[in-house]
PDB file of N, CA and C in Angstrom:
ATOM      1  N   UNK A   1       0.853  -1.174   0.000  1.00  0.00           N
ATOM      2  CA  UNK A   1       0.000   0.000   0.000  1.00  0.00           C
ATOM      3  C   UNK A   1       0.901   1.241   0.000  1.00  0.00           C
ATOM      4  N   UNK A   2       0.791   1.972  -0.967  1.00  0.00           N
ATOM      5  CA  UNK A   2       1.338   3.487  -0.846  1.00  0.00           C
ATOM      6  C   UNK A   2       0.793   4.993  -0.552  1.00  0.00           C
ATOM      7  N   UNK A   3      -0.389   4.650  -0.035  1.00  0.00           N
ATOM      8  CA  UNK A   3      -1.375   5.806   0.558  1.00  0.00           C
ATOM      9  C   UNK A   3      -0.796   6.022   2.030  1.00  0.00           C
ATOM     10  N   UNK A   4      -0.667   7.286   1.678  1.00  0.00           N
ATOM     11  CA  UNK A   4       0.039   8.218   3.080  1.00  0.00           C
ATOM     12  C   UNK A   4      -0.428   9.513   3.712  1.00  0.00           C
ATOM     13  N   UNK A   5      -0.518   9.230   4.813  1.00  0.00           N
ATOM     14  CA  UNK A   5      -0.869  10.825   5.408  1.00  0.00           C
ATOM     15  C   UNK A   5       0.165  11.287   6.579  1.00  0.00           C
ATOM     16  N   UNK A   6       0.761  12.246   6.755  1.00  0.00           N
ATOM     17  CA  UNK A   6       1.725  12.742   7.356  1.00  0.00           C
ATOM     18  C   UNK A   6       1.481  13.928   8.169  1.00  0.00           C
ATOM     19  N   UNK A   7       1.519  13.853   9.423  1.00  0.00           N
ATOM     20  CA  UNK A   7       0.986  14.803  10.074  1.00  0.00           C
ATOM     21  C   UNK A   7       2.321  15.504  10.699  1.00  0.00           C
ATOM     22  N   UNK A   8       3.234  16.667  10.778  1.00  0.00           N
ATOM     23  CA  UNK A   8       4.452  16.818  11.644  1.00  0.00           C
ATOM     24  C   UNK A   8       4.490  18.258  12.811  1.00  0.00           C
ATOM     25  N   UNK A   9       4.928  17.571  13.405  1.00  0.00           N
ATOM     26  CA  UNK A   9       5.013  18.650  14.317  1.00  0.00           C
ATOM     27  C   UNK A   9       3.676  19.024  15.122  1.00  0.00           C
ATOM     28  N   UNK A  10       3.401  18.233  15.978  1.00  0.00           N
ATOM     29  CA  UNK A  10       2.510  18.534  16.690  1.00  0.00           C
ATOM     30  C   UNK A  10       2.765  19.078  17.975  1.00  0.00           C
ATOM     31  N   UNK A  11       2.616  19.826  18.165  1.00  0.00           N
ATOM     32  CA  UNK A  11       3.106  20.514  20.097  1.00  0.00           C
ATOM     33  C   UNK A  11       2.485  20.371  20.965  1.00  0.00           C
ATOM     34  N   UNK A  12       2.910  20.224  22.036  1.00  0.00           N
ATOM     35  CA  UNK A  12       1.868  19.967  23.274  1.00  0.00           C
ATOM     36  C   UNK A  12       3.443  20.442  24.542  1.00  0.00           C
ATOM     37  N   UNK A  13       2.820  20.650  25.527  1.00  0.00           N
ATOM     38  CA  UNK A  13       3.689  21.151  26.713  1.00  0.00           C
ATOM     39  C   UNK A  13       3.285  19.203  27.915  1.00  0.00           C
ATOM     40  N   UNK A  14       4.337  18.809  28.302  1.00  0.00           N
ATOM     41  CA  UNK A  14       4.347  17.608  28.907  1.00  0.00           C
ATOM     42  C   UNK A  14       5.042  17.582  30.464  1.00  0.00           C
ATOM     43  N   UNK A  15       5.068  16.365  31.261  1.00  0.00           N
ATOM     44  CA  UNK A  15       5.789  16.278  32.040  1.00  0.00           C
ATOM     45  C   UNK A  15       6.361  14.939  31.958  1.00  0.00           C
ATOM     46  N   UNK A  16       7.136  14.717  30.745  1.00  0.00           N
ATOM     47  CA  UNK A  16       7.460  13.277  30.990  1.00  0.00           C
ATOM     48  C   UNK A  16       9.328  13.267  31.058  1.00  0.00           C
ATOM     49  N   UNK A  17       9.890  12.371  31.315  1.00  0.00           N
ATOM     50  CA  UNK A  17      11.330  12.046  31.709  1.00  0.00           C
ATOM     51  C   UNK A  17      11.436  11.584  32.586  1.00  0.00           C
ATOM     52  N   UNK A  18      12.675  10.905  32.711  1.00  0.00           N
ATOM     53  CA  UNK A  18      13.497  10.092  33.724  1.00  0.00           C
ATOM     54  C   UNK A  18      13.824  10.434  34.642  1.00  0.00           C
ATOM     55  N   UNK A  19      13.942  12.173  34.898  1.00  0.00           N
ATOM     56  CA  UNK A  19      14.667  12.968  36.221  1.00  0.00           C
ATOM     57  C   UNK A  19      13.151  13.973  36.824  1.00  0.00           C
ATOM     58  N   UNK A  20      13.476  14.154  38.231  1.00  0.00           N
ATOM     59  CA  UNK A  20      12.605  14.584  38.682  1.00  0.00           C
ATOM     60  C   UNK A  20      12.508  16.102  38.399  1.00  0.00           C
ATOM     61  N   UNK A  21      13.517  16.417  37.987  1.00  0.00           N
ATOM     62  CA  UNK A  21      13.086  18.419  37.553  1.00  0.00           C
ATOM     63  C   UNK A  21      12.677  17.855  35.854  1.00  0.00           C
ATOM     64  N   UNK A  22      12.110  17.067  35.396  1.00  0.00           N
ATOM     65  CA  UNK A  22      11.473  16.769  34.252  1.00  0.00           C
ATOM     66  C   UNK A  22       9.899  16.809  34.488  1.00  0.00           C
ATOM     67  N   UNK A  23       9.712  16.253  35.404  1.00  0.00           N
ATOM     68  CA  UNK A  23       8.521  15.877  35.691  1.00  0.00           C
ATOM     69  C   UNK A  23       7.855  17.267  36.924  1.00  0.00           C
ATOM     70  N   UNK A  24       8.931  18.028  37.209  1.00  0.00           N
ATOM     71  CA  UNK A  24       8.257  19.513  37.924  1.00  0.00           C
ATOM     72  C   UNK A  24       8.319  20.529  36.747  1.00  0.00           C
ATOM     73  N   UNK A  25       9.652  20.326  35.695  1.00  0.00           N
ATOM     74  CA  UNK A  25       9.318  21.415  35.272  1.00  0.00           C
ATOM     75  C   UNK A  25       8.775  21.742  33.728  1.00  0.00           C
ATOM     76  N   UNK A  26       8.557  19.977  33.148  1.00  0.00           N
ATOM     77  CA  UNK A  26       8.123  19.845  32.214  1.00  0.00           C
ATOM     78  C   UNK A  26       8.420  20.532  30.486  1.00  0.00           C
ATOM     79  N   UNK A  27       8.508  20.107  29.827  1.00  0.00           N
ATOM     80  CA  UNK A  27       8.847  21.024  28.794  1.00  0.00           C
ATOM     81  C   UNK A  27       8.067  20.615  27.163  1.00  0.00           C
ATOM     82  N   UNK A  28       8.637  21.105  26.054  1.00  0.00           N
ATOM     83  CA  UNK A  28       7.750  21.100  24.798  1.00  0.00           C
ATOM     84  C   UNK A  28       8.240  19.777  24.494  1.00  0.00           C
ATOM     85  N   UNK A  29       7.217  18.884  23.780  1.00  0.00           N
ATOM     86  CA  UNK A  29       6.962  17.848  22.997  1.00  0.00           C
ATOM     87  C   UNK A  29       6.340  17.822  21.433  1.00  0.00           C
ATOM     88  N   UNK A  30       7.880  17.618  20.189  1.00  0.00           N
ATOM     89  CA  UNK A  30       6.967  17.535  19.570  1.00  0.00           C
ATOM     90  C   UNK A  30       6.745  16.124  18.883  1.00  0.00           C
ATOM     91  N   UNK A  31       5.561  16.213  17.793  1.00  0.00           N
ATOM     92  CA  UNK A  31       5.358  14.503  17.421  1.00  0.00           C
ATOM     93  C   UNK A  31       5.274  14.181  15.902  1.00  0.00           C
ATOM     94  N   UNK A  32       5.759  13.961  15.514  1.00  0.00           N
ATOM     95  CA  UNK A  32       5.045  13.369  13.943  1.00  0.00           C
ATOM     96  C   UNK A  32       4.451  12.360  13.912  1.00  0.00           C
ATOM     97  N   UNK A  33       3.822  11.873  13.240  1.00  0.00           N
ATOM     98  CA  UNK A  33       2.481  10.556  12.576  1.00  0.00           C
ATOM     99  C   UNK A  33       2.539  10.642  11.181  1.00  0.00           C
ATOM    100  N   UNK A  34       2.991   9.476  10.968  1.00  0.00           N
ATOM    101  CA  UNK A  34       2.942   8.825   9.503  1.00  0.00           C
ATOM    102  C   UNK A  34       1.674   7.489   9.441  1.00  0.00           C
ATOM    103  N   UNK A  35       1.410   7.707   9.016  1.00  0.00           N
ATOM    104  CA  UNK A  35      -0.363   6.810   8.729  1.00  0.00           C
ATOM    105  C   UNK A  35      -0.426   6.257   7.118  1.00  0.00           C
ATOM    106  N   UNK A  36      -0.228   4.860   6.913  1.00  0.00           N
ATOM    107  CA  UNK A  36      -0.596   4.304   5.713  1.00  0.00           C
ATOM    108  C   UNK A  36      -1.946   3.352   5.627  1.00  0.00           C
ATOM    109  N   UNK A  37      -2.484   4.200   4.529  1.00  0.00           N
ATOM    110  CA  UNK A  37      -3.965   3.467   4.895  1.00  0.00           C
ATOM    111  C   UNK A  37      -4.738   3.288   3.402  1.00  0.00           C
ATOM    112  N   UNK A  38      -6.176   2.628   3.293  1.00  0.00           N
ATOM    113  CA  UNK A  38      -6.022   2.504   1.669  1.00  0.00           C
ATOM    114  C   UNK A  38      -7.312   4.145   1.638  1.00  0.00           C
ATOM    115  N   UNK A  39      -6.582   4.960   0.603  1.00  0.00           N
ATOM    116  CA  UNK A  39      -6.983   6.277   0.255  1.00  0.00           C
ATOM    117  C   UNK A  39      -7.638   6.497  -0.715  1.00  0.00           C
ATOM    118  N   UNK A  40      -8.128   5.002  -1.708  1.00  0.00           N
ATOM    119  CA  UNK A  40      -9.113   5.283  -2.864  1.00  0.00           C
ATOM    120  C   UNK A  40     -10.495   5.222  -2.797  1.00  0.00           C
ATOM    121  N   UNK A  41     -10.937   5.238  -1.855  1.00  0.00           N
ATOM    122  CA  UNK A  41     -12.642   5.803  -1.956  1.00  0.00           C
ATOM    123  C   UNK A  41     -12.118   7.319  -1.815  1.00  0.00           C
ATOM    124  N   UNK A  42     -11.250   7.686  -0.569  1.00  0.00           N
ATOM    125  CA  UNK A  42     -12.007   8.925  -0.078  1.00  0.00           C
ATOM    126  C   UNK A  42     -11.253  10.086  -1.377  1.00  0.00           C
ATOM    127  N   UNK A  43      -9.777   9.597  -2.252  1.00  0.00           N
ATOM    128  CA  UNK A  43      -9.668   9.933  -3.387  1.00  0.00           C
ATOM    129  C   UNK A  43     -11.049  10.294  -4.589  1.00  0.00           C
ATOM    130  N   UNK A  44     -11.784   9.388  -4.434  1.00  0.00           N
ATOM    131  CA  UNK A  44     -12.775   9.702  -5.414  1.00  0.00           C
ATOM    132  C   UNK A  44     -14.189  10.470  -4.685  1.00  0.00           C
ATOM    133  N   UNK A  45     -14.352  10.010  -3.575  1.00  0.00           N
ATOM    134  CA  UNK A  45     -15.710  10.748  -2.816  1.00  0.00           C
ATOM    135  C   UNK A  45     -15.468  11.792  -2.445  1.00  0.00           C
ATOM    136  N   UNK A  46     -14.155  12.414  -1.879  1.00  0.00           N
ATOM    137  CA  UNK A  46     -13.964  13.333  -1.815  1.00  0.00           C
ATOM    138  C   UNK A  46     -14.707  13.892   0.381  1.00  0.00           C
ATOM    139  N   UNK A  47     -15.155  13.006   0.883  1.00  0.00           N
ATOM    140  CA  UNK A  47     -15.848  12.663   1.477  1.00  0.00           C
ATOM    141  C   UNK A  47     -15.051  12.206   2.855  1.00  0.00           C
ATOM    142  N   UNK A  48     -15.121  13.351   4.241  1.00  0.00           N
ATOM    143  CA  UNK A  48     -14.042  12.931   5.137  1.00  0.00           C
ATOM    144  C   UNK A  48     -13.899  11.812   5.835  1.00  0.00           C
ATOM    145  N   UNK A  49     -15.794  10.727   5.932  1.00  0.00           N
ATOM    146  CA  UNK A  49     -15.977   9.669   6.294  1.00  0.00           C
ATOM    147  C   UNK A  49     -14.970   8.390   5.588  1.00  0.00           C
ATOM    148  N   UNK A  50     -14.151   8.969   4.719  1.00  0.00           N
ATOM    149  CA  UNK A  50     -13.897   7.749   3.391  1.00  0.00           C
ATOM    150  C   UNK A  50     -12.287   7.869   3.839  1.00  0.00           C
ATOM    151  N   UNK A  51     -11.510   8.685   4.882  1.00  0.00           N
ATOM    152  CA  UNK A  51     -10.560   8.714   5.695  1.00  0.00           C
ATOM    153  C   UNK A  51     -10.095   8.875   6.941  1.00  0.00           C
ATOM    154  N   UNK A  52      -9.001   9.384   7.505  1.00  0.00           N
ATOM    155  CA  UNK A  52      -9.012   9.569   8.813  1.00  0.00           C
ATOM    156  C   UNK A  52      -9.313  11.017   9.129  1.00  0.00           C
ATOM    157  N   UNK A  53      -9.882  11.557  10.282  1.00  0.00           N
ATOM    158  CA  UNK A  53      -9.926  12.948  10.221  1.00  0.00           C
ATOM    159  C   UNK A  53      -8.586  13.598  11.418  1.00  0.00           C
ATOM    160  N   UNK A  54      -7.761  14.775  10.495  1.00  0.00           N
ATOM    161  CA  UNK A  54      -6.362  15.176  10.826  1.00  0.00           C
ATOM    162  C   UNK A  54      -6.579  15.647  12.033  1.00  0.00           C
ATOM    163  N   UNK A  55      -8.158  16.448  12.190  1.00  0.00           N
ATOM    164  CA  UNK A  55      -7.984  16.896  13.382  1.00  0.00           C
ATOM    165  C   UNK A  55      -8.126  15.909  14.756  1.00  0.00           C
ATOM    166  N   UNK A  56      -8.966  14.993  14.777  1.00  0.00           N
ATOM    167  CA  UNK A  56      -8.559  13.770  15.511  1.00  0.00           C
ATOM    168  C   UNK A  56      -7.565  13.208  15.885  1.00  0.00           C
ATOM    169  N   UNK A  57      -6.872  12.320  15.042  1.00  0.00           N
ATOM    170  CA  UNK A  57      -5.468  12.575  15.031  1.00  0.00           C
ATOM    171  C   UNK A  57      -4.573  13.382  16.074  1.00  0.00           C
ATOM    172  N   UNK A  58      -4.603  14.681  15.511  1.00  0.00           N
ATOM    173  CA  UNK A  58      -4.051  15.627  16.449  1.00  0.00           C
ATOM    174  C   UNK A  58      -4.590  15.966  18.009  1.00  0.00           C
ATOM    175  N   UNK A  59      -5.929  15.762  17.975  1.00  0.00           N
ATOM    176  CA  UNK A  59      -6.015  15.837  19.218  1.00  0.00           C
ATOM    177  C   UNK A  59      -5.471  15.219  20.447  1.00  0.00           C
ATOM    178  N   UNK A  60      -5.940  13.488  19.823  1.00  0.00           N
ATOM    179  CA  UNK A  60      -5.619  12.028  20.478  1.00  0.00           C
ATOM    180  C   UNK A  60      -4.117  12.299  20.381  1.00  0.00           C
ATOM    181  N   UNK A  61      -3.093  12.968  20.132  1.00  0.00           N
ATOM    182  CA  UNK A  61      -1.685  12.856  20.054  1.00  0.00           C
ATOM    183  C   UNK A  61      -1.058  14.035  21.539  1.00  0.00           C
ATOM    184  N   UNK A  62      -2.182  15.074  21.360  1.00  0.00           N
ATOM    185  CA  UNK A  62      -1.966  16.416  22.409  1.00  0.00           C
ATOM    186  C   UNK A  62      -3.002  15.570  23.633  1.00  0.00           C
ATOM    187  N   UNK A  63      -3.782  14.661  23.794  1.00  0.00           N
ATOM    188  CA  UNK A  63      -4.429  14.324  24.655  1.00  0.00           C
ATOM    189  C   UNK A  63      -2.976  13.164  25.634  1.00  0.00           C
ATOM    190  N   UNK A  64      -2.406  12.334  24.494  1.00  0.00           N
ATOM    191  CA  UNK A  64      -1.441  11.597  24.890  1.00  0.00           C
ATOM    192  C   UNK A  64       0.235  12.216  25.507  1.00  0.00           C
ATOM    193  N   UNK A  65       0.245  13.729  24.775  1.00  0.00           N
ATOM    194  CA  UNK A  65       1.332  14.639  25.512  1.00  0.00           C
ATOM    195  C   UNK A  65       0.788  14.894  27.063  1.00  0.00           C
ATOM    196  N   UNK A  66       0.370  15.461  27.176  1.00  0.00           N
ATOM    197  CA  UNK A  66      -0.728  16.408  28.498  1.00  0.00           C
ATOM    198  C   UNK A  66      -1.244  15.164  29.227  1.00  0.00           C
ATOM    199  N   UNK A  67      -1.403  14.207  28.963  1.00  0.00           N
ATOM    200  CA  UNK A  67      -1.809  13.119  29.554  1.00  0.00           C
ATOM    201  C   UNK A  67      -0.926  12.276  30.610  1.00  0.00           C
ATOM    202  N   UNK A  68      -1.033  11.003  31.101  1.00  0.00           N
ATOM    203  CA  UNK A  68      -0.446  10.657  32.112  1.00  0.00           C
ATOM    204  C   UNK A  68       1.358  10.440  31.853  1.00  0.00           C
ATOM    205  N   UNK A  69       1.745  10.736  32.932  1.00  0.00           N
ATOM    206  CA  UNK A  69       3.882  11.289  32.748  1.00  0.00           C
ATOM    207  C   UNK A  69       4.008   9.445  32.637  1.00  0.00           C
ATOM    208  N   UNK A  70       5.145   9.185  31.513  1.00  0.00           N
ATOM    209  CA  UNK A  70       6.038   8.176  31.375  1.00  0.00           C
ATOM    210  C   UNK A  70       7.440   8.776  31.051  1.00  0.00           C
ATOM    211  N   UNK A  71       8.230   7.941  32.011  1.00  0.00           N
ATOM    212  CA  UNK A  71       9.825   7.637  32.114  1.00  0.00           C
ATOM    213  C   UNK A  71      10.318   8.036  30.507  1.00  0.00           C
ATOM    214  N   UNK A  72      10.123   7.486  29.973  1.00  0.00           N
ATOM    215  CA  UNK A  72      10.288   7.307  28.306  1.00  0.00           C
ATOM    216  C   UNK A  72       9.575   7.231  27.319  1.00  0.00           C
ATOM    217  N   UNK A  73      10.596   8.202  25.969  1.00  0.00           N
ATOM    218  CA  UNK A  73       9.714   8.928  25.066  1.00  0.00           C
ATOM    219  C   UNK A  73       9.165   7.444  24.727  1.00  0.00           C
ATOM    220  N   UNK A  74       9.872   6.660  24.476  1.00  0.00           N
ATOM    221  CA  UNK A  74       9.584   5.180  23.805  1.00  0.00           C
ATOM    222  C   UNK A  74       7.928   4.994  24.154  1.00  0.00           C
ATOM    223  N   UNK A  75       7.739   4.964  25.609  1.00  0.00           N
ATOM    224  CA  UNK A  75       6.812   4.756  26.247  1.00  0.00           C
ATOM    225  C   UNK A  75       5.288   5.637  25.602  1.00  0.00           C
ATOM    226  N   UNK A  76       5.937   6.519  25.321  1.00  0.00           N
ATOM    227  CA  UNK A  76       4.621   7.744  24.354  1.00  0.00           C
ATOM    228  C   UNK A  76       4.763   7.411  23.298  1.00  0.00           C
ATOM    229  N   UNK A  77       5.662   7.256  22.807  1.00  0.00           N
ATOM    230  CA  UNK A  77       5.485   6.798  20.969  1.00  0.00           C
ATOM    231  C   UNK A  77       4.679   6.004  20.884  1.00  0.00           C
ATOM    232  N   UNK A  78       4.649   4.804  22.047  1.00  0.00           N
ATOM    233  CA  UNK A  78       3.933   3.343  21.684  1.00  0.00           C
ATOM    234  C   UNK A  78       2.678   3.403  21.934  1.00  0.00           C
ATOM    235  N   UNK A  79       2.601   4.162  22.935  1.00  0.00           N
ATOM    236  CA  UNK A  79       0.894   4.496  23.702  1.00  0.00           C
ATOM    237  C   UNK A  79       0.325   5.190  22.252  1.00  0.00           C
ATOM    238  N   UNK A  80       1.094   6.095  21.725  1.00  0.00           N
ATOM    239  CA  UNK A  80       0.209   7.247  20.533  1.00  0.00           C
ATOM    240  C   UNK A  80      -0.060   6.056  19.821  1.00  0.00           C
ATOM    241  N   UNK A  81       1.214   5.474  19.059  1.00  0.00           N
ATOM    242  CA  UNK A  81       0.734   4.272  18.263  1.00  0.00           C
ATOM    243  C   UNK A  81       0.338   3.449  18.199  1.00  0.00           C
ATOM    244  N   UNK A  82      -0.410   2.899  19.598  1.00  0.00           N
ATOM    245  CA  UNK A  82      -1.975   2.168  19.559  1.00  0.00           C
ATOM    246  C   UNK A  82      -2.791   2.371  19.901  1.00  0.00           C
ATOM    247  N   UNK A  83      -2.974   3.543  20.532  1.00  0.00           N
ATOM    248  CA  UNK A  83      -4.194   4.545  20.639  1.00  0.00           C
ATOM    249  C   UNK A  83      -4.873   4.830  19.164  1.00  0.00           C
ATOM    250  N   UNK A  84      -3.905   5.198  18.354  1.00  0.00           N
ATOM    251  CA  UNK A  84      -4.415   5.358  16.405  1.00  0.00           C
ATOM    252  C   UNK A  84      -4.812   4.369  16.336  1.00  0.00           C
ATOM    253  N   UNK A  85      -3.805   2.719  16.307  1.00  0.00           N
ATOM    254  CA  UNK A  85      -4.389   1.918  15.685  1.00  0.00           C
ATOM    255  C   UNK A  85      -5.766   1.297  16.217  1.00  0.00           C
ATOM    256  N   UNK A  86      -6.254   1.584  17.568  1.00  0.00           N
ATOM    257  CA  UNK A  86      -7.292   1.049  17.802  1.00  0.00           C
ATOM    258  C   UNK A  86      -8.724   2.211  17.845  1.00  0.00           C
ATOM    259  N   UNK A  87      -8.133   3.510  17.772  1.00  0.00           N
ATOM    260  CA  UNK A  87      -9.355   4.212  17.334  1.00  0.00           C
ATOM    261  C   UNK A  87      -9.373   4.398  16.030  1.00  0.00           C
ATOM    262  N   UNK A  88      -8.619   3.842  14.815  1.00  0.00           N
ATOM    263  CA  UNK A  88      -8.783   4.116  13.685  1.00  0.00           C
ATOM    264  C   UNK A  88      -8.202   2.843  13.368  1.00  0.00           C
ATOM    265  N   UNK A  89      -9.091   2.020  12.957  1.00  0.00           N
ATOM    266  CA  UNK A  89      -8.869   0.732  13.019  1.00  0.00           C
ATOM    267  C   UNK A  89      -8.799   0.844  11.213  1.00  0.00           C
ATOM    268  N   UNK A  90      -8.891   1.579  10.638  1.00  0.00           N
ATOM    269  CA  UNK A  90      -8.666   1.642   8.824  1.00  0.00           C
ATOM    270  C   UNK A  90      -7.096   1.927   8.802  1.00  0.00           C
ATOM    271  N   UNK A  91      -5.970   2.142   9.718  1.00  0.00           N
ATOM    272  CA  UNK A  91      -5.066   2.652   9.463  1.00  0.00           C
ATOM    273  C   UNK A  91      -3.894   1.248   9.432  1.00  0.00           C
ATOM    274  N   UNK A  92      -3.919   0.935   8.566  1.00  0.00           N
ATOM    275  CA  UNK A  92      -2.580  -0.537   7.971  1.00  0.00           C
ATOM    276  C   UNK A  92      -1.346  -0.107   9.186  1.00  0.00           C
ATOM    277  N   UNK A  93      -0.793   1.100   9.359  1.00  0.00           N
ATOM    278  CA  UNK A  93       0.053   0.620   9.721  1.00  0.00           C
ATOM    279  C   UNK A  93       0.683   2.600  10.287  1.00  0.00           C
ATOM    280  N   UNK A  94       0.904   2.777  10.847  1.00  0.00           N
ATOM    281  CA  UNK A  94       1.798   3.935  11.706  1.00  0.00           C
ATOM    282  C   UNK A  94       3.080   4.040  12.411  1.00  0.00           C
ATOM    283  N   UNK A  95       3.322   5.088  12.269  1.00  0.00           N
ATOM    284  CA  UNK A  95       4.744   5.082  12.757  1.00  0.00           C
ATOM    285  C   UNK A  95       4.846   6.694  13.236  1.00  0.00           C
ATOM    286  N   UNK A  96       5.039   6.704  14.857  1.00  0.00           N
ATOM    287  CA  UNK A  96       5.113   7.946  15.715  1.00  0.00           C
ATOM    288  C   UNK A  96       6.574   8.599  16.000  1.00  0.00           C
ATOM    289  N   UNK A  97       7.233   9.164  15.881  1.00  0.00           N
ATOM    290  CA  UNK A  97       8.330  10.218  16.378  1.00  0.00           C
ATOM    291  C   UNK A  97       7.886  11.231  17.232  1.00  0.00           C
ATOM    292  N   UNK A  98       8.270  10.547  17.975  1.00  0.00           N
ATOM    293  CA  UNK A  98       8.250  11.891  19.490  1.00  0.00           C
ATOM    294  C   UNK A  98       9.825  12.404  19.777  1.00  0.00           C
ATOM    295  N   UNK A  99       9.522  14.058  19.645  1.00  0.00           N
ATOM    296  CA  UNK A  99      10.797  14.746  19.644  1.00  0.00           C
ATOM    297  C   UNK A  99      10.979  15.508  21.134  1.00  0.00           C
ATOM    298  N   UNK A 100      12.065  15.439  21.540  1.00  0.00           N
ATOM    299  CA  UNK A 100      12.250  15.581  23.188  1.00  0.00           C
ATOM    300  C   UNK A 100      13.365  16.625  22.967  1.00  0.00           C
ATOM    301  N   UNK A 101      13.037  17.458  22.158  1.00  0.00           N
ATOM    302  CA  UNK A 101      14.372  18.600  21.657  1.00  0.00           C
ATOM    303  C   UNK A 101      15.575  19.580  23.913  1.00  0.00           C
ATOM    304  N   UNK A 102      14.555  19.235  24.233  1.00  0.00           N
ATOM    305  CA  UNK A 102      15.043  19.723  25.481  1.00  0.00           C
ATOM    306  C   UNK A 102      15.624  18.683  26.337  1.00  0.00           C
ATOM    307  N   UNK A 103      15.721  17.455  26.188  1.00  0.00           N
ATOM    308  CA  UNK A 103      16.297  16.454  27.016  1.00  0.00           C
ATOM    309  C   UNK A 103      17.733  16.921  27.697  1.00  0.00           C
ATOM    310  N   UNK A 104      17.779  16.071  29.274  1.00  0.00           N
ATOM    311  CA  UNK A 104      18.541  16.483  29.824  1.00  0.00           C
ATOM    312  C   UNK A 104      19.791  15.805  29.300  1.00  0.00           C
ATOM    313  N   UNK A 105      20.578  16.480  28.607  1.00  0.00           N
ATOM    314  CA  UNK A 105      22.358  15.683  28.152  1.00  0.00           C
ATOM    315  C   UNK A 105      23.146  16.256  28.372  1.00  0.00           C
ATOM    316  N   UNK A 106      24.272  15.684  28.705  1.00  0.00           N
ATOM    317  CA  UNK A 106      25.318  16.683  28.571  1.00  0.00           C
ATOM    318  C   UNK A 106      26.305  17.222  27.256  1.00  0.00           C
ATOM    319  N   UNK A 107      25.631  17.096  25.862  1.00  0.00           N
ATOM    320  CA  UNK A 107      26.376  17.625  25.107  1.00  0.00           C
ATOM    321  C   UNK A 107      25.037  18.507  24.451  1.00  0.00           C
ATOM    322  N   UNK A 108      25.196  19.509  23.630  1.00  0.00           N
ATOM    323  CA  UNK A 108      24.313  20.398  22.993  1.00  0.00           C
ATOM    324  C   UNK A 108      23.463  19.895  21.861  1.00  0.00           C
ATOM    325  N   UNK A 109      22.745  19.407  21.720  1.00  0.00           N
ATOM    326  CA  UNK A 109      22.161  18.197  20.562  1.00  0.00           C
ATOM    327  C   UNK A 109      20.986  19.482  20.143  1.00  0.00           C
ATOM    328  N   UNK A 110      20.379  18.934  18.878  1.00  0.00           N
ATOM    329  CA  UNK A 110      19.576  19.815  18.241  1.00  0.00           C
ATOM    330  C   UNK A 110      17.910  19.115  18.904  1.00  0.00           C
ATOM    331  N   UNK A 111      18.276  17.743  18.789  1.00  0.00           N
ATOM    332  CA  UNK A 111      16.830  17.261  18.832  1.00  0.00           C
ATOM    333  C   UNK A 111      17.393  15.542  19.034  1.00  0.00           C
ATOM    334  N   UNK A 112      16.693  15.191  19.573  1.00  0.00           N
ATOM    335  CA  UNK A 112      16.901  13.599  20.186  1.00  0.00           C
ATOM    336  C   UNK A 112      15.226  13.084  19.947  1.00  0.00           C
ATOM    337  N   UNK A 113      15.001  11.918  19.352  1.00  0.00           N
ATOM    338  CA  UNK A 113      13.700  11.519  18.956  1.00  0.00           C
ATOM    339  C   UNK A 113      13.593  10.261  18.912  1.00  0.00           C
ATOM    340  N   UNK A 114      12.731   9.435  19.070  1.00  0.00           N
ATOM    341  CA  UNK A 114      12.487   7.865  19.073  1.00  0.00           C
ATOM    342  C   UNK A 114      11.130   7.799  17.723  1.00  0.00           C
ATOM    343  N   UNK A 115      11.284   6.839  17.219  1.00  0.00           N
ATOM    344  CA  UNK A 115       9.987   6.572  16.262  1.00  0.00           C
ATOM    345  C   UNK A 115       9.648   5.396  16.577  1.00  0.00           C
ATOM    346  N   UNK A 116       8.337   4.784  16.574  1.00  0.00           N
ATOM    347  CA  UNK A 116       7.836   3.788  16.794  1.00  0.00           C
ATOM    348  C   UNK A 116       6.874   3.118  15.515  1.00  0.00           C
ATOM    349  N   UNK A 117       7.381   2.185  14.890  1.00  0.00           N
ATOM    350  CA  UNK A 117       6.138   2.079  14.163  1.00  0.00           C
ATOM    351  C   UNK A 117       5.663   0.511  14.257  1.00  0.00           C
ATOM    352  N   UNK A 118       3.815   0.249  14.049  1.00  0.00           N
ATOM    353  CA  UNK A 118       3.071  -0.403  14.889  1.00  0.00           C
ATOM    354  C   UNK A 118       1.863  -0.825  13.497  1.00  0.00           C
TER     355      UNK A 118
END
């Protein structure tokens, strides 16, 4: 299947990490969603029932930031990516990147990210 929908950069403010000034002082999360699914009805109907709807999606992704704190991004990638697959049970197959651009390291990194796909 080569039908794709790509959602990037979703923001949400979180409290998740491994250290405890993570979890007091929380910081930005962002996410991408890659979604392969079959796209030829809603290609021809034109019709939002005949796909997934983006804003859904996005919500269920900012519901899963803001939502309950895990240790690891891993841990949110996997939750987002079966939260989709079981409220959007048309979707073949996903794959989540959660970006933790503020993680605590000790060298200056741009962005540190895990992808999960499910």
């Amino acid at each position: 299947m080569a039908d794709l929908i790509e959602i990037k950069g979703i923001k949400s403010f979180g409290f998740h990490g491994v250290f405890e000034s993570e979890n007091i002082k929380g910081q930005d999360f962002f996410v991408d969603v890659l979604l392969e699914l079959d796209l030829t009805r809603a290609s021809v109907t034109d019709d939002v029932t005949d796909t997934v709807n983006y804003a859904e999606i996005t919500d269920l992704v900012v519901e899963e930031i803001t939502g309950e704190r895990v240790a690891l991004i891993e841990k949110l990638a996997g939750r987002i990516a079966t939260r989709i697959k079981v409220v959007f049970p048309q979707v073949a197959t996903v794959s989540v990147t959660v970006h933790k651009p503020q993680a605590p390291v000790s060298a200056q990194v741009k962005d540190i990210s895990v992808t999960i796909t499910r």
